[in-house]
PDB file of N, CA and C in Angstrom:
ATOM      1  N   UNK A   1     -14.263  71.212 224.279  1.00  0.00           N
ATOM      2  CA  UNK A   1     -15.525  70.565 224.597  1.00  0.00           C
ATOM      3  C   UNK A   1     -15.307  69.154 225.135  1.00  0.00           C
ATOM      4  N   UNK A   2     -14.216  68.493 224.399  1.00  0.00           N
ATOM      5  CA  UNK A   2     -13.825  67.446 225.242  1.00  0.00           C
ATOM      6  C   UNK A   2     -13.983  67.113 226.855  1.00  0.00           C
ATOM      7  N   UNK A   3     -13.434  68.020 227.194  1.00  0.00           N
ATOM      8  CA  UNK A   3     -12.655  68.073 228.488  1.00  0.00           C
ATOM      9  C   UNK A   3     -14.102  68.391 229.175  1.00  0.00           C
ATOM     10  N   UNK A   4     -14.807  69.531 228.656  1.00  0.00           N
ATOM     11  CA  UNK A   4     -16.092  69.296 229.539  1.00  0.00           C
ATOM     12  C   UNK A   4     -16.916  67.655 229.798  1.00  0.00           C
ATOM     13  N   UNK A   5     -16.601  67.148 228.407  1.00  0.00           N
ATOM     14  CA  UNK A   5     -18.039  65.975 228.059  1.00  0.00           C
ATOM     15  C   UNK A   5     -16.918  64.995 229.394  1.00  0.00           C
ATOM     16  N   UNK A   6     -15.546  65.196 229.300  1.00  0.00           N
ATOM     17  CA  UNK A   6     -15.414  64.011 230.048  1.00  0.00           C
ATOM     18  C   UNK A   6     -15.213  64.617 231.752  1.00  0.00           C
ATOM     19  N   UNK A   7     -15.577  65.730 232.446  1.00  0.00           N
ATOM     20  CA  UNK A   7     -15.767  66.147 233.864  1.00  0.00           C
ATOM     21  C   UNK A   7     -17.188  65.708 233.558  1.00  0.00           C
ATOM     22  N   UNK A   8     -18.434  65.897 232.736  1.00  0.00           N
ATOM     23  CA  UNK A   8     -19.946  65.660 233.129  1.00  0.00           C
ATOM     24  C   UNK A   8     -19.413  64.249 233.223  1.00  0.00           C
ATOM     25  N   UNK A   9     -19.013  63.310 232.471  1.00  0.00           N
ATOM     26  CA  UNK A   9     -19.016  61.960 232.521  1.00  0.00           C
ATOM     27  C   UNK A   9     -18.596  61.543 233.679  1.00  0.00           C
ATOM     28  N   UNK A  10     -17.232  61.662 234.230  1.00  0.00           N
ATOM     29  CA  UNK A  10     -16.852  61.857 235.406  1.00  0.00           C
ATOM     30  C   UNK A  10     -17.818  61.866 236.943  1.00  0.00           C
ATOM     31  N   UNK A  11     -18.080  63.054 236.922  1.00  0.00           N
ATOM     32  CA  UNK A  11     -18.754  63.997 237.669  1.00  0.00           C
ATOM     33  C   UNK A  11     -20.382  62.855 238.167  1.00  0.00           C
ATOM     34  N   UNK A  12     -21.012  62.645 236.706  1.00  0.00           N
ATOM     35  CA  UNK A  12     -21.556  61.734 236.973  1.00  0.00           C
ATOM     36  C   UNK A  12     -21.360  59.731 237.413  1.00  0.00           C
ATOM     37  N   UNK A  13     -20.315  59.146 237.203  1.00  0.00           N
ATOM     38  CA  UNK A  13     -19.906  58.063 237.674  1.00  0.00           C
ATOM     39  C   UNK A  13     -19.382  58.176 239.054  1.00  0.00           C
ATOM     40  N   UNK A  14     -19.384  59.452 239.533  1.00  0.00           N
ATOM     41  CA  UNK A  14     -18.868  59.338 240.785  1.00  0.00           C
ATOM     42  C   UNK A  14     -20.525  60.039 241.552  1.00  0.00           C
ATOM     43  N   UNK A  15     -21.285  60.895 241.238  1.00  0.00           N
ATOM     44  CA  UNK A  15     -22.742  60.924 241.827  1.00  0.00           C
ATOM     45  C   UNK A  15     -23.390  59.245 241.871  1.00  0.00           C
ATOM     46  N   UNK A  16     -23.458  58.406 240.905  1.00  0.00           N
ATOM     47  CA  UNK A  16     -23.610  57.272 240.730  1.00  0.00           C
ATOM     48  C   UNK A  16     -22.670  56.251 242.000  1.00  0.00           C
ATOM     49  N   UNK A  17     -21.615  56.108 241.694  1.00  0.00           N
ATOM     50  CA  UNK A  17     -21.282  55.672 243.109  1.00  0.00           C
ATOM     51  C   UNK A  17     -21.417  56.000 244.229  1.00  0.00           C
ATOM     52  N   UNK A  18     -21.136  57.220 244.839  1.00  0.00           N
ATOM     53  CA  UNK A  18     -22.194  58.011 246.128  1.00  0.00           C
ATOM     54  C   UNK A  18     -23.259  57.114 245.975  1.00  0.00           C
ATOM     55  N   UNK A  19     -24.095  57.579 245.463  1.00  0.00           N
ATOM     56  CA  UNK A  19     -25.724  56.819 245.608  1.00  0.00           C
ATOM     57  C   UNK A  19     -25.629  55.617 245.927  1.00  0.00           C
ATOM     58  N   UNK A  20     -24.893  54.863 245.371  1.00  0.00           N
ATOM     59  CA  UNK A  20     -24.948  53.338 245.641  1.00  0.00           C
ATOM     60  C   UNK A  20     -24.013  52.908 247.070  1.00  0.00           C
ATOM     61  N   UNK A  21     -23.114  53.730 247.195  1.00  0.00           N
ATOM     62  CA  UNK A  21     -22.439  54.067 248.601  1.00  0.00           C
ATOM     63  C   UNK A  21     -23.550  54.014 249.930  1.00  0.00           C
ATOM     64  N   UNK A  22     -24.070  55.205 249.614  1.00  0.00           N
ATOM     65  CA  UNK A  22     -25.479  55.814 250.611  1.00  0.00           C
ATOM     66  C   UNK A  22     -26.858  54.770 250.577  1.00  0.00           C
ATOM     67  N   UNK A  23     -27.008  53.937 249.411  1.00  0.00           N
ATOM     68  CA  UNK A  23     -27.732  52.368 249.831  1.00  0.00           C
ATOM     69  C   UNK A  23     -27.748  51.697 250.315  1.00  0.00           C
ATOM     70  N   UNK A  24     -26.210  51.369 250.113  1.00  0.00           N
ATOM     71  CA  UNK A  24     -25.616  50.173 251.105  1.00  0.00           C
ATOM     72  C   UNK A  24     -25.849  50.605 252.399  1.00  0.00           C
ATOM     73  N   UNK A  25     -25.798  52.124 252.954  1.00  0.00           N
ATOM     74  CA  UNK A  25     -25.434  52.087 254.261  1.00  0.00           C
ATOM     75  C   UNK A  25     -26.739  51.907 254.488  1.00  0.00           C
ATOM     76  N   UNK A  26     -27.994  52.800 253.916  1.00  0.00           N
ATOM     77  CA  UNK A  26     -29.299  52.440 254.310  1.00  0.00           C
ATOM     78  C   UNK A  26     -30.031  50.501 254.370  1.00  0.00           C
ATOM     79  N   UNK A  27     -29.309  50.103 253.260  1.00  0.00           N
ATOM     80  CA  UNK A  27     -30.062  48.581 253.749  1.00  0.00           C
ATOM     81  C   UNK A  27     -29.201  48.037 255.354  1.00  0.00           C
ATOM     82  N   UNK A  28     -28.024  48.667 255.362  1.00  0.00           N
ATOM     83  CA  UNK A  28     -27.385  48.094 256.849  1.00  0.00           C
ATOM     84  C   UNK A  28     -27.996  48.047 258.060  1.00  0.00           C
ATOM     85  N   UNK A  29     -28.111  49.565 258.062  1.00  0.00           N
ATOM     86  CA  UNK A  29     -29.055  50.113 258.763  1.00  0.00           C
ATOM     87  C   UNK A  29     -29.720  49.442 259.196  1.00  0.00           C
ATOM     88  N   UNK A  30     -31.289  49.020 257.991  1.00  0.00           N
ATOM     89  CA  UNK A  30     -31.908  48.511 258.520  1.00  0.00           C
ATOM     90  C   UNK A  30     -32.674  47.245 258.584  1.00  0.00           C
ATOM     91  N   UNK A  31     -31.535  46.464 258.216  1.00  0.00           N
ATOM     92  CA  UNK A  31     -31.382  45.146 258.285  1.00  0.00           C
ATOM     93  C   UNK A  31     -30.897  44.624 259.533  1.00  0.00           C
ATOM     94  N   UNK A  32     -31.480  43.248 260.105  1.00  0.00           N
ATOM     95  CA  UNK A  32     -30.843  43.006 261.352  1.00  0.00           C
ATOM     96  C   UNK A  32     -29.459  42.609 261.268  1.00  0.00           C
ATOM     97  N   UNK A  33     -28.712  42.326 262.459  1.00  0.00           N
ATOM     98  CA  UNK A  33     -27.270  41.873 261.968  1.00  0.00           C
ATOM     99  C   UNK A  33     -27.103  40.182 261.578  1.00  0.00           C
ATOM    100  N   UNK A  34     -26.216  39.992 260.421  1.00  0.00           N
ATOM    101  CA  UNK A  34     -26.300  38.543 260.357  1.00  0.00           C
ATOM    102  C   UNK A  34     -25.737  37.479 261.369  1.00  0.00           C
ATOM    103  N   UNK A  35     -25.806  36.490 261.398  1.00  0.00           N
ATOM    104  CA  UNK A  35     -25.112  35.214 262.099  1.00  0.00           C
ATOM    105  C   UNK A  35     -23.546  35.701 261.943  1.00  0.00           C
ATOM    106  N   UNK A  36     -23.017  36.401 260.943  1.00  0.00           N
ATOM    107  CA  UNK A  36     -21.545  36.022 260.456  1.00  0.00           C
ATOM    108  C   UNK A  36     -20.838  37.339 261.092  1.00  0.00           C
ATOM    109  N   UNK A  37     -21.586  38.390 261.807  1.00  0.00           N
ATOM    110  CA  UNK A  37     -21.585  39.641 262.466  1.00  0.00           C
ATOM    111  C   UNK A  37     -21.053  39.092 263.469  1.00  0.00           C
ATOM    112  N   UNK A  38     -19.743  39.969 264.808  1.00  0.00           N
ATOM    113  CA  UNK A  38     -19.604  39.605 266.131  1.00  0.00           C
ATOM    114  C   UNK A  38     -20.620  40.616 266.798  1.00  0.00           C
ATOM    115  N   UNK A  39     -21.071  41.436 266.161  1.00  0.00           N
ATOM    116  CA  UNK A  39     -22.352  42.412 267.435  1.00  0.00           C
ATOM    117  C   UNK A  39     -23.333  41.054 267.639  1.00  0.00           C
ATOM    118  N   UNK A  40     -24.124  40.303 266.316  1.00  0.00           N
ATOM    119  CA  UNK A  40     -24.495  39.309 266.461  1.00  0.00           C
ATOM    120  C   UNK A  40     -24.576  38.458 267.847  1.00  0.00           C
ATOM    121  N   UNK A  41     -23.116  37.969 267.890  1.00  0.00           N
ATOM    122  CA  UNK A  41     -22.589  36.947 268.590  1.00  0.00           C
ATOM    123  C   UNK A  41     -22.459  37.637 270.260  1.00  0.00           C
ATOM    124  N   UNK A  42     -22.376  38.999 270.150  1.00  0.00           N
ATOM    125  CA  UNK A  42     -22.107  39.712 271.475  1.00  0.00           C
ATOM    126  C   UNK A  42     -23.601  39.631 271.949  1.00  0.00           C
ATOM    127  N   UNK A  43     -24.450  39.907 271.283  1.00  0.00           N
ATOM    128  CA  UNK A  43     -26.486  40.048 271.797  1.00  0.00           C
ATOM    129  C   UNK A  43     -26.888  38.633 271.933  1.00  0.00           C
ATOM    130  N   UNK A  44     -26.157  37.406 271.616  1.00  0.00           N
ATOM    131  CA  UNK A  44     -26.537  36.270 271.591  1.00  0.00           C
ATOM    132  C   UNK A  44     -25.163  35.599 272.421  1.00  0.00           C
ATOM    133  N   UNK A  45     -25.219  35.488 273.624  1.00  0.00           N
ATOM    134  CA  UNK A  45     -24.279  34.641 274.219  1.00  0.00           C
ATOM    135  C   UNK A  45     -24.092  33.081 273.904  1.00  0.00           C
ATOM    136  N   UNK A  46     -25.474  33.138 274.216  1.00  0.00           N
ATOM    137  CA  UNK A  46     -25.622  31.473 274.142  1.00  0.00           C
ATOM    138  C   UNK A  46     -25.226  30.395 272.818  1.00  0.00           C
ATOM    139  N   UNK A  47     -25.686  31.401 271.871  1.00  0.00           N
ATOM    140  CA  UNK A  47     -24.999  30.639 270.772  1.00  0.00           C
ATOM    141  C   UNK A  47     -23.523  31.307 270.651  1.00  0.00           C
ATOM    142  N   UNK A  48     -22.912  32.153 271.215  1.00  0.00           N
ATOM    143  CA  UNK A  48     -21.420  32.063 271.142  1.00  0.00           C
ATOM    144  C   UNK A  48     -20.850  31.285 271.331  1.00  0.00           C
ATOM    145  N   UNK A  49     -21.507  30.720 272.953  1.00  0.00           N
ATOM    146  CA  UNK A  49     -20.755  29.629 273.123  1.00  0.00           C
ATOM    147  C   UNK A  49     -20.899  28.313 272.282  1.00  0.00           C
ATOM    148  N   UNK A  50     -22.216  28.164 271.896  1.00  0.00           N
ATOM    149  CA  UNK A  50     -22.084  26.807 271.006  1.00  0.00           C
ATOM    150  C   UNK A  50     -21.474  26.741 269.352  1.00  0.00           C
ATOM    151  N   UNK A  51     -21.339  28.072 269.209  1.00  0.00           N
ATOM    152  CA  UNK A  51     -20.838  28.462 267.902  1.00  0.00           C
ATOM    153  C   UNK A  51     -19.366  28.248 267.868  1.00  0.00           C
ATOM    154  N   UNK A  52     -18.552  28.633 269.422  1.00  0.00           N
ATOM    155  CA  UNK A  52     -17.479  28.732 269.380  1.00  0.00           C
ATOM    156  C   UNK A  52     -16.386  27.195 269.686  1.00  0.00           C
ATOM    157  N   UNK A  53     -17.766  26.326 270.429  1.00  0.00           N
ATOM    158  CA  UNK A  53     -17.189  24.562 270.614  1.00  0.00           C
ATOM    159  C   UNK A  53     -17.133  23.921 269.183  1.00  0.00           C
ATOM    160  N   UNK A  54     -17.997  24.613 268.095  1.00  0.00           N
ATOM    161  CA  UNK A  54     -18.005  24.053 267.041  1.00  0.00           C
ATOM    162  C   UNK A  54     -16.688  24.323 266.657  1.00  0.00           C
ATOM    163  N   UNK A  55     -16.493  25.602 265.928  1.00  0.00           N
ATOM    164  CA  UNK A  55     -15.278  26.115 265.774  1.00  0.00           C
ATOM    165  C   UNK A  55     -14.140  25.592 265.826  1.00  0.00           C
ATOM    166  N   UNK A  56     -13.866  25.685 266.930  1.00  0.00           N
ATOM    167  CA  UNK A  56     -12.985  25.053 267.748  1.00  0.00           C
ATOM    168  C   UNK A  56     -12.681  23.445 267.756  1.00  0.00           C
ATOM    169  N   UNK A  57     -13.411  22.748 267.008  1.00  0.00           N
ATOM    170  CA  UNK A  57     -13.677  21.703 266.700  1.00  0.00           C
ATOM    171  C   UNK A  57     -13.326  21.223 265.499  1.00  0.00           C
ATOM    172  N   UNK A  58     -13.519  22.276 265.033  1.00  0.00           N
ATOM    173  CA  UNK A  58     -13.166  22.563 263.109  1.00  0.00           C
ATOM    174  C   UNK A  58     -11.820  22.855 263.632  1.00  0.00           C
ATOM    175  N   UNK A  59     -11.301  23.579 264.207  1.00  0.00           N
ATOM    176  CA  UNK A  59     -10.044  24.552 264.270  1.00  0.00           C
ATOM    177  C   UNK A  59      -8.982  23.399 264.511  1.00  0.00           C
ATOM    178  N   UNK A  60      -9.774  22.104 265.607  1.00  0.00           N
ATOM    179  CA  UNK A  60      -8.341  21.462 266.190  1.00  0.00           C
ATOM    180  C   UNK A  60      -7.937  19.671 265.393  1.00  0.00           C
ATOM    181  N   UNK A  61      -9.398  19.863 264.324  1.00  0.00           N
ATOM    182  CA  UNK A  61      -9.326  18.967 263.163  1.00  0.00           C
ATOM    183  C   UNK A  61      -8.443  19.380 262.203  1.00  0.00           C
ATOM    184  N   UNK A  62      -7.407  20.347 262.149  1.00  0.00           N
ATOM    185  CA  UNK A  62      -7.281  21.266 260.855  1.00  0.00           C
ATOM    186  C   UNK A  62      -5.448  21.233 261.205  1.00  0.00           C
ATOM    187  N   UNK A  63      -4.805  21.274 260.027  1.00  0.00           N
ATOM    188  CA  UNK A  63      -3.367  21.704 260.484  1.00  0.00           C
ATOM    189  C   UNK A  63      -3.056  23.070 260.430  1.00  0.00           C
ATOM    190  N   UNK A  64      -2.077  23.354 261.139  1.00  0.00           N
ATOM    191  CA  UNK A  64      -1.541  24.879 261.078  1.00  0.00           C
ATOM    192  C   UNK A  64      -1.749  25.108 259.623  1.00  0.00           C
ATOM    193  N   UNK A  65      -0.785  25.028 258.521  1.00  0.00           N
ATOM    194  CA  UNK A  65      -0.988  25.335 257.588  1.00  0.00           C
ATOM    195  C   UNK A  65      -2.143  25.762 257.124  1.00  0.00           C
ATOM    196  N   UNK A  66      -3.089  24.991 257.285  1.00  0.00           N
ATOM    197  CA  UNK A  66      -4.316  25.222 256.543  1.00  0.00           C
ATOM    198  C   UNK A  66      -5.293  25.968 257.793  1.00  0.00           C
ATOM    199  N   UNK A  67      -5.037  26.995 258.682  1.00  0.00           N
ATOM    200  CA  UNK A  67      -6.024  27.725 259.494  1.00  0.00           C
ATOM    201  C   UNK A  67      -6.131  28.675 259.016  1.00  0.00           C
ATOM    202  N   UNK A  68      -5.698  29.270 258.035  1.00  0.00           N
ATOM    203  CA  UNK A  68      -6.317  30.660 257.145  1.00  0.00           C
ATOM    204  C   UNK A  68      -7.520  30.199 256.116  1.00  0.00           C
ATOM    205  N   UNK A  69      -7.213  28.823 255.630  1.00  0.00           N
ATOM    206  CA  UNK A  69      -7.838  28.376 254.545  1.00  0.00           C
ATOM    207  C   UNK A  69      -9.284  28.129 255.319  1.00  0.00           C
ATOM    208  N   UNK A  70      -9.327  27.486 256.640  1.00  0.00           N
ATOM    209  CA  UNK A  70     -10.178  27.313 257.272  1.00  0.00           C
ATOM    210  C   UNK A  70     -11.235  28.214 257.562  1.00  0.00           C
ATOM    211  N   UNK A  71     -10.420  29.633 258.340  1.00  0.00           N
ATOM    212  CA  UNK A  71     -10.762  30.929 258.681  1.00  0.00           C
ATOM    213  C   UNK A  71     -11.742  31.606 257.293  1.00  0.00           C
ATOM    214  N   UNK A  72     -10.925  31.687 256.233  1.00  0.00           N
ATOM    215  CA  UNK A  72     -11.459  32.213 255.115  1.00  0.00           C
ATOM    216  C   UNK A  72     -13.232  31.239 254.670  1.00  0.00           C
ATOM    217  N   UNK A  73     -12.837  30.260 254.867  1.00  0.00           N
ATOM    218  CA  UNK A  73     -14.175  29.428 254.075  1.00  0.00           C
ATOM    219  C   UNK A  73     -15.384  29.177 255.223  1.00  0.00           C
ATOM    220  N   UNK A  74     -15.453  29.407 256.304  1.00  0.00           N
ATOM    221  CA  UNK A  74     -16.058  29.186 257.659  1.00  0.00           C
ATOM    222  C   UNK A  74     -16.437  31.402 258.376  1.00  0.00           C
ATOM    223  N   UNK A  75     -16.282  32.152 257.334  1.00  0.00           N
ATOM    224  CA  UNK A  75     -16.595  33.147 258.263  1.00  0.00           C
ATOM    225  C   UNK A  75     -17.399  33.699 259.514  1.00  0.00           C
ATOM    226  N   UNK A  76     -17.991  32.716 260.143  1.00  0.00           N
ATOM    227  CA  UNK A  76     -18.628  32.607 261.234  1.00  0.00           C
ATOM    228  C   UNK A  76     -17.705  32.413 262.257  1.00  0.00           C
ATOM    229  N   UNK A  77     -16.682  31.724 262.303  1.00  0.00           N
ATOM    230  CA  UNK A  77     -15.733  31.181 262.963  1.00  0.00           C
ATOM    231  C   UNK A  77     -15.128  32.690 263.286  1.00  0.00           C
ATOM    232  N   UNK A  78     -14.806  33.449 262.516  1.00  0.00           N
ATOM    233  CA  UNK A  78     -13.754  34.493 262.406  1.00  0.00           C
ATOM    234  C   UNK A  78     -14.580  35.406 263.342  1.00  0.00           C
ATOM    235  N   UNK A  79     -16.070  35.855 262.838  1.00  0.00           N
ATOM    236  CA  UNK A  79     -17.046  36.524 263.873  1.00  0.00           C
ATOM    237  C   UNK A  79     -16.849  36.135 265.239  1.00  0.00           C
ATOM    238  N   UNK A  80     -17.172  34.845 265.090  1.00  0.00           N
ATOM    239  CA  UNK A  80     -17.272  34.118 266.453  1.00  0.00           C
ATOM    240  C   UNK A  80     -15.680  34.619 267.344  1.00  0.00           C
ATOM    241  N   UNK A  81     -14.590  34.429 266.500  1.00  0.00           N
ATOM    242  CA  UNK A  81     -13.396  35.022 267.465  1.00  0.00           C
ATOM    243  C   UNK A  81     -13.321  36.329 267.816  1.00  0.00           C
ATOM    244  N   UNK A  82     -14.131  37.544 267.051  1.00  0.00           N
ATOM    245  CA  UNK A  82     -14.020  38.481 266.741  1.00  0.00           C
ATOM    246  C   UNK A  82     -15.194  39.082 268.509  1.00  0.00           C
ATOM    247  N   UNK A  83     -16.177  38.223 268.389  1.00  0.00           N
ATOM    248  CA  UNK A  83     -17.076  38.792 269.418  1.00  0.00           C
ATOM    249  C   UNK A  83     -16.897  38.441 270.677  1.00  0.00           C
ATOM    250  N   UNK A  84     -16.016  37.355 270.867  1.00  0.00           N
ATOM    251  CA  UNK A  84     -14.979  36.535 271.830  1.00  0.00           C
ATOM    252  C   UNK A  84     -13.900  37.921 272.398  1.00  0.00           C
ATOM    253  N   UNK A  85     -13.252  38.105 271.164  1.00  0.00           N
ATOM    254  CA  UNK A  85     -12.291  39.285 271.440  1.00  0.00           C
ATOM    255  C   UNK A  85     -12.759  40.773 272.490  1.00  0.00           C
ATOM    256  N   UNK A  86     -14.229  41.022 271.643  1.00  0.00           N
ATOM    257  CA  UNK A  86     -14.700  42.023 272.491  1.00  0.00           C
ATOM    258  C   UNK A  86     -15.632  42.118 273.602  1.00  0.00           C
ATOM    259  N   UNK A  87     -15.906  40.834 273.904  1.00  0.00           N
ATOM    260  CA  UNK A  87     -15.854  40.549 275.012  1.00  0.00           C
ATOM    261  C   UNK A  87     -14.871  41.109 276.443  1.00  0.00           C
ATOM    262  N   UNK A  88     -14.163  40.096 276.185  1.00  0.00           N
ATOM    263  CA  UNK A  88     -12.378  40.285 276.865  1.00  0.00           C
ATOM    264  C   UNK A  88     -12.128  41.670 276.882  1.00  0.00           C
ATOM    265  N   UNK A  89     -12.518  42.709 276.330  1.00  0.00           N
ATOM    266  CA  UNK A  89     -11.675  44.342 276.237  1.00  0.00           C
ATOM    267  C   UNK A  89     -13.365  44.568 276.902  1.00  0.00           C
ATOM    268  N   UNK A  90     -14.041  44.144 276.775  1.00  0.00           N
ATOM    269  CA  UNK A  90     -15.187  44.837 277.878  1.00  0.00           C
ATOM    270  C   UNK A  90     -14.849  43.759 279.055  1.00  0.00           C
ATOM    271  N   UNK A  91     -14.762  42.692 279.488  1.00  0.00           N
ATOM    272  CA  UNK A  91     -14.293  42.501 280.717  1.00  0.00           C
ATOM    273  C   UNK A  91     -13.369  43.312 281.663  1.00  0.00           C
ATOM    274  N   UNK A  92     -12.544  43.376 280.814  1.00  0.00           N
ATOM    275  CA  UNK A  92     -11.015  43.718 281.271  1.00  0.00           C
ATOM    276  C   UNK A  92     -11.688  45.617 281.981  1.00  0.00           C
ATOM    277  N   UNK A  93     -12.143  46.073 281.279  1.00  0.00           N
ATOM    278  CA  UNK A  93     -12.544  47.220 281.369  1.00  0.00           C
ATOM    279  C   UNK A  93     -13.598  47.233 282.865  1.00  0.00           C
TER     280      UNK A  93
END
């Protein structure tokens, strides 16, 4: 009987995660995308570019060492390179 009580237990912590899996994707859905998104930054040129002089501003105040530390605490920055990037592979294309 054990072995059953712990597959229902089981069985159920993992229906329970699904569900909360299948939420997340529904609030994504239909939520707009944030500032910290590069689709964001791709539907909004204009602030790419002013997003990305900032950045870049931050980036060339900063020493090597510390551009992960930067990257990590600024995630807009990282978007911002990220929608930059796909840009360039749709140019190129």
């Amino acid at each position: 009987m054990k072995i059953v009580y712990t597959l229902v237990i089981i069985g159920a912590l993992a229906l329970f995660a699904l569900l909360l899996w299948w939420a997340r994707g529904q609030v994504a859905i239909g939520s707009h995308a944030p500032k910290d998104s590069s689709n964001w930054y791709v539907q909004h040129p204009q602030h790419l570019a002013a997003e990305n002089m900032r950045c870049w501003t931050l980036l060339r105040e900063t020493s090597f060492a510390d551009l992960d530390k930067v990257m990590a605490a600024h995630p807009h920055c990282h978007a911002v390179y990220e929608a930059i990037q796909e840009q360039d592979v749709t140019r190129a294309d």
